[in-house]
Protein backbone atom coordinates (compact mmCIF):
# COMPACT_ATOMS: atom_id res chain seq x y z
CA UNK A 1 115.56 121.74 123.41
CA UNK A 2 116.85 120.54 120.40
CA UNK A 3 113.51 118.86 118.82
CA UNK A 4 111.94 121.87 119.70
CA UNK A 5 113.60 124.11 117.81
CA UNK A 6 113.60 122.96 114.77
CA UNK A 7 110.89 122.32 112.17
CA UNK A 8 111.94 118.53 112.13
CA UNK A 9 114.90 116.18 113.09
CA UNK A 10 116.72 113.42 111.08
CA UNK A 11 118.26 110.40 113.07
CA UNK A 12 120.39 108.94 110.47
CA UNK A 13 122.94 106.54 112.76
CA UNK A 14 122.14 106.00 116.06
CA UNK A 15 122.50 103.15 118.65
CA UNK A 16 119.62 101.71 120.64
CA UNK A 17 120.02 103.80 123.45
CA UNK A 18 121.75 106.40 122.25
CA UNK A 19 121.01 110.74 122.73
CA UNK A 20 120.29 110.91 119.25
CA UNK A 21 117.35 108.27 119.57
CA UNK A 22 116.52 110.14 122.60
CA UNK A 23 115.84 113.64 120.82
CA UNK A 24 113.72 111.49 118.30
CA UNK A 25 111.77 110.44 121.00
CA UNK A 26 111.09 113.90 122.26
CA UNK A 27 110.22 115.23 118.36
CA UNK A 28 107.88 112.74 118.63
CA UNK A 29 106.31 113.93 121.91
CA UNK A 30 106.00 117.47 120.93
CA UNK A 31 104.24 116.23 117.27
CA UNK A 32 107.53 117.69 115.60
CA UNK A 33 108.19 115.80 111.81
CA UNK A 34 110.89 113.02 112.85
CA UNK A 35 112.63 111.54 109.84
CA UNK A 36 115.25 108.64 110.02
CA UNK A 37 117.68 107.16 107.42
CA UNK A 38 117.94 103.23 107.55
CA UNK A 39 121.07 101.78 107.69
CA UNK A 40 122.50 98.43 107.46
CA UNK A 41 120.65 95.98 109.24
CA UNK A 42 123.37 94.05 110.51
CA UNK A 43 125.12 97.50 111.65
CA UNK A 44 124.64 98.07 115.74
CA UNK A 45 125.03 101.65 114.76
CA UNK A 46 121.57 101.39 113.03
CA UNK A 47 119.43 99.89 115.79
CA UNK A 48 118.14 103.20 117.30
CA UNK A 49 117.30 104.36 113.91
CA UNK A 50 115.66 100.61 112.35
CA UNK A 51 113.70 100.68 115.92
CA UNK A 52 112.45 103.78 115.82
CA UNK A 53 110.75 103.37 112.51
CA UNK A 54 109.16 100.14 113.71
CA UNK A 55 107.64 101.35 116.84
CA UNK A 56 105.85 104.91 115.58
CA UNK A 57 104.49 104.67 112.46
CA UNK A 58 104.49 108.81 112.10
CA UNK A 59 108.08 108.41 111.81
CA UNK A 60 108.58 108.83 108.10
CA UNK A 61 111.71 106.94 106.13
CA UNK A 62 113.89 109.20 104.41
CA UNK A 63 116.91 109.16 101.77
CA UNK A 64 117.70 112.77 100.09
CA UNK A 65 117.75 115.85 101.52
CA UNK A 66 114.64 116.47 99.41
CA UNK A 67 112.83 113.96 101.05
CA UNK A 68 113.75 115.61 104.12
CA UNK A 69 112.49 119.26 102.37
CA UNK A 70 109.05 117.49 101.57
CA UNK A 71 108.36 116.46 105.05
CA UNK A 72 109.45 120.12 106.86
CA UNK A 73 108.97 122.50 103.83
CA UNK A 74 105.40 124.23 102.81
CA UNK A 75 102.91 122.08 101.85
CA UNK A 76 103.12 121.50 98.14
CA UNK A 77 106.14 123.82 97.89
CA UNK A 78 108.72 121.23 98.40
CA UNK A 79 107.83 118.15 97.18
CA UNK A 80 110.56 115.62 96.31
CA UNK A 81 110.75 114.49 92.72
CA UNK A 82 110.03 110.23 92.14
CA UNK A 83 113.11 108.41 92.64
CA UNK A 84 112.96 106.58 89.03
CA UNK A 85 115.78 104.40 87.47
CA UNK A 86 116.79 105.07 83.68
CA UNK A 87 113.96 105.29 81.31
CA UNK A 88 114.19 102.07 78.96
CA UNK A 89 112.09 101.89 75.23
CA UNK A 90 110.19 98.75 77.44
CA UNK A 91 108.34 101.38 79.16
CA UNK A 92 107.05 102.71 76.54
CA UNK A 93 105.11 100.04 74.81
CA UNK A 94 101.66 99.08 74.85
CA UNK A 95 100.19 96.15 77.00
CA UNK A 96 100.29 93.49 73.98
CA UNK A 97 103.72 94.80 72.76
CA UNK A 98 104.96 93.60 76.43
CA UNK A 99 103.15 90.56 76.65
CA UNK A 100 104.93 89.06 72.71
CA UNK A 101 108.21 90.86 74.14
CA UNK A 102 108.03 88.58 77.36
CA UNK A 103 106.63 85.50 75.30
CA UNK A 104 110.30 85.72 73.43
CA UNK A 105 112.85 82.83 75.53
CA UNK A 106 116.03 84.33 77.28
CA UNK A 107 117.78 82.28 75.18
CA UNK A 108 117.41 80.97 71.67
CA UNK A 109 114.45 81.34 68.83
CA UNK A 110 110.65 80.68 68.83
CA UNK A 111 108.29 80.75 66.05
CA UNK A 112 105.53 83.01 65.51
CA UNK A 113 102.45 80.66 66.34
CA UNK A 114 104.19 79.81 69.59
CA UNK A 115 104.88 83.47 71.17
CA UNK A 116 101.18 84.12 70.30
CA UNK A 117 99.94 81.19 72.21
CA UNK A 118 102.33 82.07 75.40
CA UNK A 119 101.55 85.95 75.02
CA UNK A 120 97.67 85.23 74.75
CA UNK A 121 97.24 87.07 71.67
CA UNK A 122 96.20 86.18 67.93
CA UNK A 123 98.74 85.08 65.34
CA UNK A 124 98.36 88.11 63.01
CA UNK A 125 98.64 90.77 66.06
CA UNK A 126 101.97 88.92 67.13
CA UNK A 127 103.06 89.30 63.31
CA UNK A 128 102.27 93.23 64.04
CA UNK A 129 104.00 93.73 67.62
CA UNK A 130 107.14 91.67 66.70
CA UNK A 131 108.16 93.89 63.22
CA UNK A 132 107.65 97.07 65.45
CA UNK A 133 109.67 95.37 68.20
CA UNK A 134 112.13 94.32 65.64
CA UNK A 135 111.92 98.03 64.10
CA UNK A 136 112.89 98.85 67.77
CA UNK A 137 115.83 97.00 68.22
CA UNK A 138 114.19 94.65 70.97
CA UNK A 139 113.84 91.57 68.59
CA UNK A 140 115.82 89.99 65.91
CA UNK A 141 114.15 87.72 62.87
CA UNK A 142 116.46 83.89 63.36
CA UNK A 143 115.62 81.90 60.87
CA UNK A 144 112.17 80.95 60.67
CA UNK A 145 111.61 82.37 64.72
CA UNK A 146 112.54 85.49 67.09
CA UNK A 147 114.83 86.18 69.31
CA UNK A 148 115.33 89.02 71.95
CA UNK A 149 118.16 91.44 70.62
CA UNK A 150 121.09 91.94 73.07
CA UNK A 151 121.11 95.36 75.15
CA UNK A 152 121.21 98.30 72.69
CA UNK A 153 124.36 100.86 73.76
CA UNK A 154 123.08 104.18 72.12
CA UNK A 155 124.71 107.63 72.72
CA UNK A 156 121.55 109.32 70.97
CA UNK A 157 118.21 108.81 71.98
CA UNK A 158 115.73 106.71 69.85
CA UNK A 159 112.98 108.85 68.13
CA UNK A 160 109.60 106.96 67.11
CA UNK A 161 107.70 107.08 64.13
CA UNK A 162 104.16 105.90 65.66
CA UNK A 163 102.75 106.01 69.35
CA UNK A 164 103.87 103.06 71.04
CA UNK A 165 100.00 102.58 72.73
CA UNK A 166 97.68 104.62 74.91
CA UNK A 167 100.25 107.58 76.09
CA UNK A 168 99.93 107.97 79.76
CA UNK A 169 99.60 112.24 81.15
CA UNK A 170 103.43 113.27 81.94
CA UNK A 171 104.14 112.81 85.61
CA UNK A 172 106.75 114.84 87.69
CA UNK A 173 110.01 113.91 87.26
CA UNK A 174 109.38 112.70 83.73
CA UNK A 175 112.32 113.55 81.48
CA UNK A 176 111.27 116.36 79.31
């Protein structure tokens, strides 16, 4: 009765042979949206729920309630926004920016001739990615190498003079 009279059910703890797991299995029957929240995997109160999700693939995985909207609400109407973590000036630069920032060591300096051999491209272009990376706050000039900066803590956000590379379109959820 229950599965049937709603648009969807949500089976967030349940035991392996529990009623919970039970209405799940009858949303299921009737073609009714059946969502489940995982749980710890060493909890016994997340069997049902870690079980049911293996065994019927149209059981979707769920973690906000608009996750939950998306799967019941109109089509299109309610769609959740991307979960995405903070946005970082990293994501922002171009494919050969990334490659000299990633040919810098954790720790300690290396010359100029040396990140362009381990980032694959030519001297001069390193030259050109490392002073906008250093204009960034991502590098540091040590002596007669680079180093990676530590962690900037700004209140304000940074503003940029110059695109960073080929701007991808804005996707939803981007930060306005």
């Amino acid at each position: 009765m229950i599965a049937a009279a709603t648009r969807g059910s949500v089976l967030v703890e349940a035991a392996a042979r529990s009623g919970a797991t039970q209405t799940m299995h009858r949303a299921l029957a009737i073609a009714r949206p059946a969502m489940v929240v995982p749980g710890p995997v060493t909890s016994t109160m997340s069997v049902g729920a870690h079980e049911l999700l293996r065994q019927y693939p149209e059981a979707r995985l769920v973690v906000s309630p608009a996750q939950v909207l998306e799967e019941v609400g109109r089509i299109g109407g309610d769609l959740a926004p991307q979960v995405r973590g903070p946005a970082r000036i990293q994501d922002q630069l171009d494919d050969e920016s990334t490659m000299v920032l990633e040919a810098l060591p954790r720790r300690g300096v290396r010359g100029v001739d040396d990140i362009a051999a381990r980032s694959g491209v030519m001297a001069r272009t390193a030259l050109r990615k490392l002073a906008l990376l250093e204009e960034l706050g991502l590098v540091s000039r040590r002596g007669d190498g680079y180093a990676l900066s530590p962690p900037l803590t700004r209140q304000e956000p940074l503003t940029f003079q110059e695109p960073l590379g080929p701007q991808r379109p804005a996707l939803p959820g981007d930060a306005p």
